[in-house]
C-alpha atoms as a PDB file:
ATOM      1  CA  UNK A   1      -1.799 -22.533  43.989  1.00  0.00           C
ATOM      2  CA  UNK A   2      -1.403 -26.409  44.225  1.00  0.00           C
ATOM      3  CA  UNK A   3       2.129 -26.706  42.532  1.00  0.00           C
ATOM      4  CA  UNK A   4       0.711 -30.133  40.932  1.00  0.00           C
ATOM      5  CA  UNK A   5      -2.038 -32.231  40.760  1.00  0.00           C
ATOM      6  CA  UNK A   6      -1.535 -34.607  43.754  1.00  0.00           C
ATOM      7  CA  UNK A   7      -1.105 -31.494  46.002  1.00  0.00           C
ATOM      8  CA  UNK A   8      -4.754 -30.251  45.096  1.00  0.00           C
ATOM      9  CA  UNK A   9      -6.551 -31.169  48.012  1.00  0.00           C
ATOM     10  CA  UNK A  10      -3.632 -30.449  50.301  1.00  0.00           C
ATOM     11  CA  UNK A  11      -4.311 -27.784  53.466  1.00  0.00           C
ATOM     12  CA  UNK A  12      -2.295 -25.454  52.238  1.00  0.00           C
ATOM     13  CA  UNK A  13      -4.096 -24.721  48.946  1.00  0.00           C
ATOM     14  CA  UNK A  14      -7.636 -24.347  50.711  1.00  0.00           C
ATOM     15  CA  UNK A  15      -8.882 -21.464  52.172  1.00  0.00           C
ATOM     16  CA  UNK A  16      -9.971 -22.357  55.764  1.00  0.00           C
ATOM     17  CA  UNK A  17     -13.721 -21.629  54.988  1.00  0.00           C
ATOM     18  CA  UNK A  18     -13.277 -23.615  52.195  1.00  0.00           C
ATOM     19  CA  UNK A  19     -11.756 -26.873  53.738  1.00  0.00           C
ATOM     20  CA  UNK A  20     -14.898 -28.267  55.237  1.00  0.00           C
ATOM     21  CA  UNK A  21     -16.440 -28.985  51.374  1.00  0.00           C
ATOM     22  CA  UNK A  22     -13.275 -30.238  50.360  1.00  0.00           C
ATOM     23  CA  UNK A  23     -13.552 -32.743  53.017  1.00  0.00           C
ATOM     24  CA  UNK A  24     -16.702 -33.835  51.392  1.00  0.00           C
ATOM     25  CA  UNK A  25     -15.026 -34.537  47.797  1.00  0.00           C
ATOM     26  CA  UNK A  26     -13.048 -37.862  48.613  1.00  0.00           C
ATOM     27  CA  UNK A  27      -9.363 -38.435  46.875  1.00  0.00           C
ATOM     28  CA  UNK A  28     -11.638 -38.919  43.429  1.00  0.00           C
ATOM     29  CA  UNK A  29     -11.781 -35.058  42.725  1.00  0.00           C
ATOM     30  CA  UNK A  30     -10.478 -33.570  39.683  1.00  0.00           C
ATOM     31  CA  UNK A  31      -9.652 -30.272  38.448  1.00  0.00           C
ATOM     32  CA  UNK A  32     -10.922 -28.134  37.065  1.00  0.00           C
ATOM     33  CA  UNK A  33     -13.149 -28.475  40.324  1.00  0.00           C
ATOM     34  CA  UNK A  34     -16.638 -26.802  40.640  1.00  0.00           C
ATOM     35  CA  UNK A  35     -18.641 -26.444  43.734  1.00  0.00           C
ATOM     36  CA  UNK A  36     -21.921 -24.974  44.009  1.00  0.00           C
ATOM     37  CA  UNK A  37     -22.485 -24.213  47.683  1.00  0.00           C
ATOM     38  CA  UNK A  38     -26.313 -22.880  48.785  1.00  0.00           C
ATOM     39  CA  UNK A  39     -27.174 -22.618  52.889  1.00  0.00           C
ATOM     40  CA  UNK A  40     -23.641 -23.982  53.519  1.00  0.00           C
ATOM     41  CA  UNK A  41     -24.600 -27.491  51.855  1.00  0.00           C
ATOM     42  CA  UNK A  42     -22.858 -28.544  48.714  1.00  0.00           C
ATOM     43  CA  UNK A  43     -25.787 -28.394  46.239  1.00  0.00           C
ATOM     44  CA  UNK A  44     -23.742 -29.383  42.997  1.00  0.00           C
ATOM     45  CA  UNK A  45     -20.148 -30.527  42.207  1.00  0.00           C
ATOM     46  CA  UNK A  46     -18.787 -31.288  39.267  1.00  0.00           C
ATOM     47  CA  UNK A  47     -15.125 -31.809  37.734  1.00  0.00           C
ATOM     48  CA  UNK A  48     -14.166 -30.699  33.996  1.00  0.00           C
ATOM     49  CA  UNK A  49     -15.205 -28.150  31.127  1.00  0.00           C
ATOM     50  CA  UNK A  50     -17.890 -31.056  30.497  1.00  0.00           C
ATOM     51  CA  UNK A  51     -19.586 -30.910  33.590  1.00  0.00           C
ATOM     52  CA  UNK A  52     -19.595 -27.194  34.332  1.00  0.00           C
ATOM     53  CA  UNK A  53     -21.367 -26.977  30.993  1.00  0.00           C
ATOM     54  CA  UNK A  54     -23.826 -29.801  31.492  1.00  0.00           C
ATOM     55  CA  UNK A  55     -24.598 -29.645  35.532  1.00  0.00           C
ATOM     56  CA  UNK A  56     -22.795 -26.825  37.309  1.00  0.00           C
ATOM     57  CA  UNK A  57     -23.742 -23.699  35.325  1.00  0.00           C
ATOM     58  CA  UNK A  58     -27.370 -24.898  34.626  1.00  0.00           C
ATOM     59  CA  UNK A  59     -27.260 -25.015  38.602  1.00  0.00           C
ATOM     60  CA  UNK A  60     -26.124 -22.583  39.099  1.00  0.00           C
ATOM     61  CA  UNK A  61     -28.163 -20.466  36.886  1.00  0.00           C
ATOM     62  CA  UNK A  62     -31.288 -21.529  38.226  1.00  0.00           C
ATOM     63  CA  UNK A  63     -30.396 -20.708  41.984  1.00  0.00           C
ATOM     64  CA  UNK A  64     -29.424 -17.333  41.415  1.00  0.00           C
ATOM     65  CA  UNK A  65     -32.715 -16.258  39.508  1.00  0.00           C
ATOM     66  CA  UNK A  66     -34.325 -16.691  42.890  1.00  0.00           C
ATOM     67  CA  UNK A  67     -32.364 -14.847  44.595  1.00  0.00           C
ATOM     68  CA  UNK A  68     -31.168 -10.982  45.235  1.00  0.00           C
ATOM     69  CA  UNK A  69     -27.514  -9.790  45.202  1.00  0.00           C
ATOM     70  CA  UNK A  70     -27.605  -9.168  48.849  1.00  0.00           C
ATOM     71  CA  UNK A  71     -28.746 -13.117  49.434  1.00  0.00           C
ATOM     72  CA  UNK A  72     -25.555 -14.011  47.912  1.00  0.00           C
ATOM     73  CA  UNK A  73     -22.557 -14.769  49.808  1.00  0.00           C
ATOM     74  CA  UNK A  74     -19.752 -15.306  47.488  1.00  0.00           C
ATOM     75  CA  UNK A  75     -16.340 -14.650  50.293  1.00  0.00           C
ATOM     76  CA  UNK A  76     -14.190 -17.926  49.367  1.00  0.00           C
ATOM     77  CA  UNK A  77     -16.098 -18.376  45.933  1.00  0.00           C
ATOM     78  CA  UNK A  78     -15.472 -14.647  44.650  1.00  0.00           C
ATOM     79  CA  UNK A  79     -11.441 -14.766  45.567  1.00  0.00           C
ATOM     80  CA  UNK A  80     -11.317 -17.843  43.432  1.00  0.00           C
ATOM     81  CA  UNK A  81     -12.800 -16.870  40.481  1.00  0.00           C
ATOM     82  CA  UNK A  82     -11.041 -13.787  40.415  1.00  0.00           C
ATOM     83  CA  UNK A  83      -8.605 -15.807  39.414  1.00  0.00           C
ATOM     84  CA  UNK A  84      -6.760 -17.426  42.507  1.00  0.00           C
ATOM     85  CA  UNK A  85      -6.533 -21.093  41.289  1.00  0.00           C
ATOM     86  CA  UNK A  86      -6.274 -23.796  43.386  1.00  0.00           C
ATOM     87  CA  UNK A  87      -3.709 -25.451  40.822  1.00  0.00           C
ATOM     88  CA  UNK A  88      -0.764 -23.789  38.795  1.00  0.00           C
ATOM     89  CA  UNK A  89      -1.069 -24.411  35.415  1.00  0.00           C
ATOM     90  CA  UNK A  90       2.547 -23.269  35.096  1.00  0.00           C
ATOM     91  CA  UNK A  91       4.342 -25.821  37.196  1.00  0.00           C
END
């Protein structure tokens, strides 16, 4: 976990699958960070409680209902949301 905010797009916080869509945020990205990734293309982004609401989950939602569990790959997605952060809310 990024020990503060201007680390968060450092190397060393992004898995190495992972670093080729972080290249594609820009030094604009904020946290909490969302990224919606279908056929290895960034198909939604979004930065905030307000945007995961409004654009991300809605996204989201409507890829998955197309598609089986076995058409899912979740690797770098699945160890983050089981809870390994890219920042530490404790620092």
């Amino acid at each position: 976990m990024a020990p503060t905010l201007r680390d968060i797009l450092n190397d060393a916080y992004w898995p190495d699958e992972l670093r080729p869509y972080r290249d594609q945020l820009g030094s604009r990205a904020g946290v909490p960070l969302w990224l919606v990734i279908a056929d290895n293309d960034i198909v939604e982004r979004g930065f905030g409680i307000g945007q995961w609401q409004q654009a991300v989950l809605p996204r989201l939602r409507a890829l998955l209902r197309g598609m089986s569990r076995r058409d899912l790959k979740f690797s770098a997605i699945e160890r983050l949301a089981e809870g390994h952060a890219l920042v530490d809310r404790r620092a």
